[in-house]
Structures are given as C-alpha cells and as structure tokens.
N, C-alpha and C. Protein backbone atom coordinates (compact mmCIF):
# COMPACT_ATOMS: atom_id res chain seq x y z
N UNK A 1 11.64 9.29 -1.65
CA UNK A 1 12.96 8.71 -1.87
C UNK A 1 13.54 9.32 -3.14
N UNK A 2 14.40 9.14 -3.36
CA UNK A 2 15.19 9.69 -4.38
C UNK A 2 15.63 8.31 -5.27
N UNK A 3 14.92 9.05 -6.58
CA UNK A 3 14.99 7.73 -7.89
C UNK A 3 16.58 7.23 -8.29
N UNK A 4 17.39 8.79 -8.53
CA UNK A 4 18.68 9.02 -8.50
C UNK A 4 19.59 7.66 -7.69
N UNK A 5 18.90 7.30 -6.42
CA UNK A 5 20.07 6.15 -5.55
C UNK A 5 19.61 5.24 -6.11
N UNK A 6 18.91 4.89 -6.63
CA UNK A 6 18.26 3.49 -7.34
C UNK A 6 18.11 2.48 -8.56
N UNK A 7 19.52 3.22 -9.00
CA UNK A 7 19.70 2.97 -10.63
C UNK A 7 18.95 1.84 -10.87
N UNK A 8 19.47 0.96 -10.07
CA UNK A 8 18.82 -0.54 -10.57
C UNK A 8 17.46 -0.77 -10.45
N UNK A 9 16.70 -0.18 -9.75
CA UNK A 9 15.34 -0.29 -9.42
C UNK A 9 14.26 0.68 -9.87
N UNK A 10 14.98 1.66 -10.35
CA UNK A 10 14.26 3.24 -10.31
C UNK A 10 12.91 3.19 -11.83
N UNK A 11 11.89 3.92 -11.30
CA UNK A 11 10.88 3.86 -12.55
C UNK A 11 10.91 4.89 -12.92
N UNK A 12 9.73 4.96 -14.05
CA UNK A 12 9.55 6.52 -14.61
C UNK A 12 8.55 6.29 -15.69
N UNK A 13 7.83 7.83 -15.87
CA UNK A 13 7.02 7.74 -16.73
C UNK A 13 6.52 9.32 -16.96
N UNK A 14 5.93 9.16 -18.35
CA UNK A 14 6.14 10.43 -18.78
C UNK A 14 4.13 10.58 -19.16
N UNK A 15 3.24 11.34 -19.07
CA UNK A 15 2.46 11.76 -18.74
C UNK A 15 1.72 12.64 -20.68
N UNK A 16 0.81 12.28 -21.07
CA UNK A 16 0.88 12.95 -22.39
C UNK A 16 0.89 14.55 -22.47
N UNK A 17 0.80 15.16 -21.32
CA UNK A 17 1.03 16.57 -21.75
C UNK A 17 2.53 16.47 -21.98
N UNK A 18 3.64 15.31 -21.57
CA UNK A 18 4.94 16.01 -21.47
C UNK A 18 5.58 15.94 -20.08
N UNK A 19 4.97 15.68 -19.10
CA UNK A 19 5.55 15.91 -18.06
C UNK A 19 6.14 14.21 -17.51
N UNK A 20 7.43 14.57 -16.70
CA UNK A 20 7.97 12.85 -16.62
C UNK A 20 8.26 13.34 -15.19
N UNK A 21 7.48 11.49 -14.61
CA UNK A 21 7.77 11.73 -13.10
C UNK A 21 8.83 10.59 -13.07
N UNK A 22 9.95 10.88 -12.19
CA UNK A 22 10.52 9.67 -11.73
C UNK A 22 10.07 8.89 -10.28
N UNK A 23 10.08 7.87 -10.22
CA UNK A 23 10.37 6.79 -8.91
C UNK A 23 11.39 6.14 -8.23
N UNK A 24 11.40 5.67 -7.09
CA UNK A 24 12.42 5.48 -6.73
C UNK A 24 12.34 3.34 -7.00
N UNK A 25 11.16 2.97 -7.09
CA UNK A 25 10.89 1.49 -7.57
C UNK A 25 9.61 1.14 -8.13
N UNK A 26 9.31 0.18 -8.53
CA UNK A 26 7.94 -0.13 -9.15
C UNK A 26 6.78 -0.20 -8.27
N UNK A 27 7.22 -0.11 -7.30
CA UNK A 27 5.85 0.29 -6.22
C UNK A 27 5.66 1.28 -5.96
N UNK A 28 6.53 2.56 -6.12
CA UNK A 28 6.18 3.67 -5.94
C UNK A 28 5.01 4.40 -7.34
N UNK A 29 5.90 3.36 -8.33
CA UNK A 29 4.96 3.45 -9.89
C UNK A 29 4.24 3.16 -9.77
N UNK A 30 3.78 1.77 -9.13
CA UNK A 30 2.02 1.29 -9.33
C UNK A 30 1.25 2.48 -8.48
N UNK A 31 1.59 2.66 -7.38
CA UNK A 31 0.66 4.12 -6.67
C UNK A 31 0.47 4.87 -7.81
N UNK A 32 1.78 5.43 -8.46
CA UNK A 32 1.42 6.55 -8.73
C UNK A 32 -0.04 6.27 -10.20
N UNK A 33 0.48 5.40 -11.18
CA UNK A 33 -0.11 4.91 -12.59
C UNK A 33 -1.69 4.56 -11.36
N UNK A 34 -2.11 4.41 -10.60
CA UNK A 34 -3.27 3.56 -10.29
C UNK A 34 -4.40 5.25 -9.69
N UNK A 35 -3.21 6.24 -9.16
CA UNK A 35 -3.97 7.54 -8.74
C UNK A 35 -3.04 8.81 -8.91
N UNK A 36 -2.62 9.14 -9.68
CA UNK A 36 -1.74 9.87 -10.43
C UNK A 36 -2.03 11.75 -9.48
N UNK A 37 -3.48 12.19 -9.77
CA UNK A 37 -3.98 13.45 -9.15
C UNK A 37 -3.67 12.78 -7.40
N UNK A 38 -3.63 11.94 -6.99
CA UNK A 38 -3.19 11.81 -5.28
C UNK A 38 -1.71 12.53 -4.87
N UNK A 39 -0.99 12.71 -6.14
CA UNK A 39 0.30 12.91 -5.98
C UNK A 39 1.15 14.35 -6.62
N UNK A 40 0.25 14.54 -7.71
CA UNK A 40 -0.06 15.49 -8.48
C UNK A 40 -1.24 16.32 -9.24
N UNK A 41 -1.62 17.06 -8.64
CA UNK A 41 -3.21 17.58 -8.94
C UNK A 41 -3.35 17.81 -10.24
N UNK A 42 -2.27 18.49 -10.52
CA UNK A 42 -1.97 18.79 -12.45
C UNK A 42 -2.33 17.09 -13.68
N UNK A 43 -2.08 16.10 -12.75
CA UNK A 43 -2.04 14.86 -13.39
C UNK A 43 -3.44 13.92 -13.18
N UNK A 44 -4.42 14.29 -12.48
CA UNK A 44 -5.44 13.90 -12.09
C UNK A 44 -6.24 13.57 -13.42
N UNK A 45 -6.36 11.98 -13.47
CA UNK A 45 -7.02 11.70 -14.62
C UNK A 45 -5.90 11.58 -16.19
N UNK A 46 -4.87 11.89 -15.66
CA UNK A 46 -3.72 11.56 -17.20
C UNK A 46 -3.76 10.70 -17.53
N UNK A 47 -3.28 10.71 -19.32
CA UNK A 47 -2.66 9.30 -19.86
C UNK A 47 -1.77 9.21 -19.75
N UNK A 48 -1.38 8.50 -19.83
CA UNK A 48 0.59 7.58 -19.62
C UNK A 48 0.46 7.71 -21.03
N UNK A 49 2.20 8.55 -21.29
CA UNK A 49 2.20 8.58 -22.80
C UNK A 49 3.55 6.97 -22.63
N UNK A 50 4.24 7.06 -21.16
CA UNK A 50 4.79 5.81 -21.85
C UNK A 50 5.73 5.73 -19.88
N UNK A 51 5.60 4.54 -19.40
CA UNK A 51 6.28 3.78 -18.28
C UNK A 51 6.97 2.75 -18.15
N UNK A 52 8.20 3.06 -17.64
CA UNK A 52 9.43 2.08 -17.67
C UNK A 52 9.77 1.93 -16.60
N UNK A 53 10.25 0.32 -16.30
CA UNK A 53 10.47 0.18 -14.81
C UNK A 53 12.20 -0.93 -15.19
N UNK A 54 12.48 -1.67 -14.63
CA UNK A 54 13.60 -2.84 -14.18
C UNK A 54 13.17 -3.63 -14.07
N UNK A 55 13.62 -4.46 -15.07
CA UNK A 55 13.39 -5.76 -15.37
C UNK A 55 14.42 -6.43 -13.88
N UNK A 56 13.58 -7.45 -13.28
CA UNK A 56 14.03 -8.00 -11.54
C UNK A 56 15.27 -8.56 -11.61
N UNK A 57 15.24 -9.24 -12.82
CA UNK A 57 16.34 -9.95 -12.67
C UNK A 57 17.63 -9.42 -13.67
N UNK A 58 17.22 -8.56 -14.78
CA UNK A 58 18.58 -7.91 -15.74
C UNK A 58 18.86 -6.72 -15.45
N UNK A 59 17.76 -5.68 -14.73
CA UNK A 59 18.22 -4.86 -14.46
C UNK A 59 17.96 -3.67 -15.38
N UNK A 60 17.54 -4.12 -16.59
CA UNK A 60 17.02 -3.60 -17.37
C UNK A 60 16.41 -3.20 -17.65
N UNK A 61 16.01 -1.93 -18.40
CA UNK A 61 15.07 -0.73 -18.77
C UNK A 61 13.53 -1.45 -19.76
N UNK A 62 12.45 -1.83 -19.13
CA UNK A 62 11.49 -1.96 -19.86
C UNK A 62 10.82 -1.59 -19.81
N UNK A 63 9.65 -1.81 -21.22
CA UNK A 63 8.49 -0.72 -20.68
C UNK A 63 7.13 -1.40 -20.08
N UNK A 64 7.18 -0.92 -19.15
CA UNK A 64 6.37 -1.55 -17.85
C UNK A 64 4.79 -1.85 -18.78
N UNK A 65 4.49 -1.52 -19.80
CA UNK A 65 3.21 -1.80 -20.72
C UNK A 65 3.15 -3.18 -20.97
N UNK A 66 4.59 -3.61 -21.35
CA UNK A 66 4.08 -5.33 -21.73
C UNK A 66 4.77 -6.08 -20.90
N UNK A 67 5.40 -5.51 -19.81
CA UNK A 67 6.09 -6.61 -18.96
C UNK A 67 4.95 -7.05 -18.16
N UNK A 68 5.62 -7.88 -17.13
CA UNK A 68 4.93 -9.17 -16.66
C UNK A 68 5.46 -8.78 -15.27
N UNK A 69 4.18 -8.90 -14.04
CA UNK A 69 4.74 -8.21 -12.55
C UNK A 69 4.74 -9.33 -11.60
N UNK A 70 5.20 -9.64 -10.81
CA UNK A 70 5.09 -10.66 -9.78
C UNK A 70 4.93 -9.87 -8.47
N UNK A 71 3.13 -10.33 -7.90
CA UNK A 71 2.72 -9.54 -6.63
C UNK A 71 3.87 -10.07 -5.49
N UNK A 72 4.87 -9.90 -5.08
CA UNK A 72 5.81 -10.44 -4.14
C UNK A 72 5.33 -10.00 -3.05
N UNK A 73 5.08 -10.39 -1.83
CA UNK A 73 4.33 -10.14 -0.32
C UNK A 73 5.29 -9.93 0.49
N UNK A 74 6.91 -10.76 0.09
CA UNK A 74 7.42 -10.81 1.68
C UNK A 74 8.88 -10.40 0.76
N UNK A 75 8.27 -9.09 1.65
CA UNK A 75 10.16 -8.11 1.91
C UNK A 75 11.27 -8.92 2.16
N UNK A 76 11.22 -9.97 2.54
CA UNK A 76 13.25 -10.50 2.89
C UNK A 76 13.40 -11.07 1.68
N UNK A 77 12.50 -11.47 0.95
CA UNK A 77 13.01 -12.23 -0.56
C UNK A 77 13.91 -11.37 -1.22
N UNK A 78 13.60 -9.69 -1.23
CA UNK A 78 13.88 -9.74 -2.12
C UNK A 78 14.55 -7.86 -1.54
N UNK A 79 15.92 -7.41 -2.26
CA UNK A 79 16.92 -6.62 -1.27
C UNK A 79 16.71 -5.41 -2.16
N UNK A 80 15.35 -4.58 -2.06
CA UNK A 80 15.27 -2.99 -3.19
C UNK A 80 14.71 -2.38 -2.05
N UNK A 81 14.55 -1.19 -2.90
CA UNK A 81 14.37 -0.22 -2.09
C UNK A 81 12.57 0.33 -1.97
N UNK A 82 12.27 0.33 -0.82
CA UNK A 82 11.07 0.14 0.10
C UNK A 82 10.55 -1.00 0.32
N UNK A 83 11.11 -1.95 0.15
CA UNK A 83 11.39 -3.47 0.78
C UNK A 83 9.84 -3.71 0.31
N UNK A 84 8.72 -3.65 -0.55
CA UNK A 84 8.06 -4.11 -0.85
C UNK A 84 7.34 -3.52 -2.00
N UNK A 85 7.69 -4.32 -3.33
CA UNK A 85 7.18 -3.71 -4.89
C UNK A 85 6.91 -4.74 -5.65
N UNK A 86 5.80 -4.65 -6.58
CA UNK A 86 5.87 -5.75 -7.20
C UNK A 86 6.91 -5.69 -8.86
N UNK A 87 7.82 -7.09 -8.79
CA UNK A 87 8.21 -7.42 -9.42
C UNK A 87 8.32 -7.05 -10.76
N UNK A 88 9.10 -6.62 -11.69
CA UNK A 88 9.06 -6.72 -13.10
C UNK A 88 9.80 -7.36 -13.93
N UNK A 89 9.24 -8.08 -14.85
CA UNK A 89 10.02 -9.08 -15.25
C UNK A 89 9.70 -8.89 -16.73
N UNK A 90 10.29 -8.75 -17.83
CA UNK A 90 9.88 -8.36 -19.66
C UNK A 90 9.33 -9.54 -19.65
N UNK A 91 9.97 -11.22 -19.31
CA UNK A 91 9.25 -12.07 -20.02
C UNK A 91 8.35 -13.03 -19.34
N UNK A 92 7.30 -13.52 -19.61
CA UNK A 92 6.24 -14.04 -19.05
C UNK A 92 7.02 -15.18 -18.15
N UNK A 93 7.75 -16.28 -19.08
CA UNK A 93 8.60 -17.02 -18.73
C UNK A 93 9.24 -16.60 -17.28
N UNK A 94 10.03 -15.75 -17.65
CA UNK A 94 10.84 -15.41 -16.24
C UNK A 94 9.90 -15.07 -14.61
N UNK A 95 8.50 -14.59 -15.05
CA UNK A 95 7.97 -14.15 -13.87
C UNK A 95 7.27 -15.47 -13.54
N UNK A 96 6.98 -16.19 -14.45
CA UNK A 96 6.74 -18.06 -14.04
C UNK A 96 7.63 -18.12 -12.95
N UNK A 97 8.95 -18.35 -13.55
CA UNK A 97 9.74 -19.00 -13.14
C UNK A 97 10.20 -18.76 -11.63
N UNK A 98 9.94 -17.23 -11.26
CA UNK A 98 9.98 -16.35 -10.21
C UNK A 98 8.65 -17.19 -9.10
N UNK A 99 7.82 -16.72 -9.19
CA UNK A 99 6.44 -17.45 -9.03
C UNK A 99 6.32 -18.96 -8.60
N UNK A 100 6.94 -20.10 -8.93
CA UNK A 100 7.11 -20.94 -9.10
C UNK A 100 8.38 -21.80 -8.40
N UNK A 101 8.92 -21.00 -7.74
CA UNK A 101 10.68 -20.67 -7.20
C UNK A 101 9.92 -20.64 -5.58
N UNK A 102 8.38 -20.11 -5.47
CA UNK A 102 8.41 -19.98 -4.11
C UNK A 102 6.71 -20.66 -3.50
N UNK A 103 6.42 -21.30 -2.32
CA UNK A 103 5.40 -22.09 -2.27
C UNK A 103 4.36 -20.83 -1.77
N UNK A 104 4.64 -20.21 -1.86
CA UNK A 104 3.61 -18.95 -1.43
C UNK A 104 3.31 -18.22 -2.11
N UNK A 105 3.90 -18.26 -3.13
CA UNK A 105 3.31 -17.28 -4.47
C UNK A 105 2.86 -18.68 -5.78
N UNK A 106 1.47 -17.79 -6.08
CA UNK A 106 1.07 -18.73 -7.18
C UNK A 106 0.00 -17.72 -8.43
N UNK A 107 0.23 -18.80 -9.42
CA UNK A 107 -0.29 -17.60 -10.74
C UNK A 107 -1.17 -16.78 -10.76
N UNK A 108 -2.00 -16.36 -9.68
CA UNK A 108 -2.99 -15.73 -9.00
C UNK A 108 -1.74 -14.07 -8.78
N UNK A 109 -0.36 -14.37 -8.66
CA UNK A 109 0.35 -13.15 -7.90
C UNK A 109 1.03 -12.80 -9.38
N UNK A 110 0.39 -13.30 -10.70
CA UNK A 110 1.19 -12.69 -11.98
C UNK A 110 0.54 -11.72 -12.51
N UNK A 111 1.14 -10.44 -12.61
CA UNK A 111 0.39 -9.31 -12.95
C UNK A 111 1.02 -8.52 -14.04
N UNK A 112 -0.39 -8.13 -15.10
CA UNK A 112 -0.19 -7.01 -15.68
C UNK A 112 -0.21 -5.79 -15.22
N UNK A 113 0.07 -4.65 -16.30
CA UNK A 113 0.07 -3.10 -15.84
C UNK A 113 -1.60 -3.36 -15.41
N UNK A 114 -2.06 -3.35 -16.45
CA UNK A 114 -3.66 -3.33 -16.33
C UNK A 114 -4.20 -3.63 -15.15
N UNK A 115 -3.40 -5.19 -14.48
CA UNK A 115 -4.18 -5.14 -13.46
C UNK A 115 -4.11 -4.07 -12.00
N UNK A 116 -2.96 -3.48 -12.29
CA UNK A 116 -3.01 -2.38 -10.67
C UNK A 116 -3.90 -1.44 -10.97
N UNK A 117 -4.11 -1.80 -9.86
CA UNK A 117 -5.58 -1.25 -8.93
C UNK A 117 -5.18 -0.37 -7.27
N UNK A 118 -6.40 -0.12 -6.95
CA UNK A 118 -6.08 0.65 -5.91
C UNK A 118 -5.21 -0.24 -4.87
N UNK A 119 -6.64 -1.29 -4.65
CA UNK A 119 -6.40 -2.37 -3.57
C UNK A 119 -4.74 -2.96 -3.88
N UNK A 120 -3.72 -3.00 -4.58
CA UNK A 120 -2.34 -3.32 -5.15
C UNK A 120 -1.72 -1.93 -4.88
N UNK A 121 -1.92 -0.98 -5.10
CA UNK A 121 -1.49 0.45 -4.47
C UNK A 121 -1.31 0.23 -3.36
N UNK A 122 -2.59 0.26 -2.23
CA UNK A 122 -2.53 0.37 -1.10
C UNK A 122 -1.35 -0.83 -0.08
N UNK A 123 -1.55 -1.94 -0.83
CA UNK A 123 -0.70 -2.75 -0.71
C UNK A 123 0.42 -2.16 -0.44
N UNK A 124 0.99 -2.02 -1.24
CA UNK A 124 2.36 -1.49 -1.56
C UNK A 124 2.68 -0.21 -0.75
N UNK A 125 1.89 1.02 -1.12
CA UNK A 125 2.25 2.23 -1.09
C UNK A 125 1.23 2.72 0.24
N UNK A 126 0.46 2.10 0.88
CA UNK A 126 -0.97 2.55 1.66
C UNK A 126 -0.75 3.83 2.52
N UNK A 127 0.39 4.18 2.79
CA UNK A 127 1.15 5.59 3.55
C UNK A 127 0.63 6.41 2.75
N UNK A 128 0.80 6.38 1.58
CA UNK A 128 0.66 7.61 0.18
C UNK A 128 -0.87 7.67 0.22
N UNK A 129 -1.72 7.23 0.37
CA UNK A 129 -3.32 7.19 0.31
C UNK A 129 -4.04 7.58 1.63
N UNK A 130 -3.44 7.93 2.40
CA UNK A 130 -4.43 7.89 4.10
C UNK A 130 -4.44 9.53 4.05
C-alpha cells in the first residue's frame, strides 16, 4: 500500500544505519518492527533508531516507543486502512478508555511496543509471513 494515501494512519521508522521505512498503518509496523530481514534482508536483525505511528484518536504523530496499543480484533469498529491494526493511542488513559468502550476487548488487548511479537504480526499482517 502506499503510506503517502494515509496521512492519518501512516507509520514510519528509521533503522540505526539511517535507513527510514514508511507504512501505510500500524499493522503494517508491527510486522515489520517484530521481523524487519522478512521484508528487508539489509535490515535483518536492526535497531530501531526511532518509530512513529497515529495516535487513534488525534491523529497525531507519536512515537510508537511509549505509546499505548489496543489489540482491536474486529475490522468494522474501526474505518483505516487494511481494516485490521492495532490501535495507537500516546496516553494510557485513552487506550483504557478505548478498551473499556467495548465488551470484547479487555486489559489483556493493551499493548506495548515491547509486546509485538510474531504471534501479533501474524495476526495482523499473516499474508507477509507465509
């Protein structure tokens, strides 16, 4: 997809040699931050010198390091692009409040960067891994 149509949703992150990949949403980011060489062989094993995603509800540029993610399961909630990403929200508060807004999501679906993992990749992105 192209990050470019996605102002409001679009991620990115820049790699410590220097190199910056864009996304087209935060699920395309968690794939990439969870297996980086799957997508780029040159990046296999990188550090993240630094990743920014959209905050869900302002729209806003944060950096996906200390925000707060909400695992969201069901595509009609919510109207971005690849109809299924998890959530970013800057403040803990707000991804409560997100969380808490619906009887199917519970504090079990509040996530850090730290926690994506493959099994949250595949979730999301599982096309990109087969």
């Amino acid at each position: 997809m192209m990050p470019a149509k996605f102002p409001e949703y679009n991620a990115q992150s820049t790699v410590e040699a220097g190199d910056r990949v864009f996304f087209c949403s935060s699920g395309c980011l968690a794939a990439y931050y969870v297996d980086p060489g799957n997508f780029e062989p040159a990046h296999e094993g990188a550090t993240f010198a630094g990743l920014w995603v959209h905050d869900h509800e302002t729209r806003e540029v944060i950096d996906a390091r200390s925000a707060w993610f909400v695992r969201e399961t069901d595509a009609d909630r919510v109207d971005d692009p690849m109809q299924r990403n998890p959530l970013p929200f800057a403040a803990e508060s707000d991804a409560r409040a997100y969380v808490d807004a619906y009887d199917d999501l519970s504090e079990s679906d509040l996530l850090r960067l730290a926690d994506f993992d493959m099994d949250l990749a595949t979730f999301y992105r599982g096309r990109f891994f087969e």
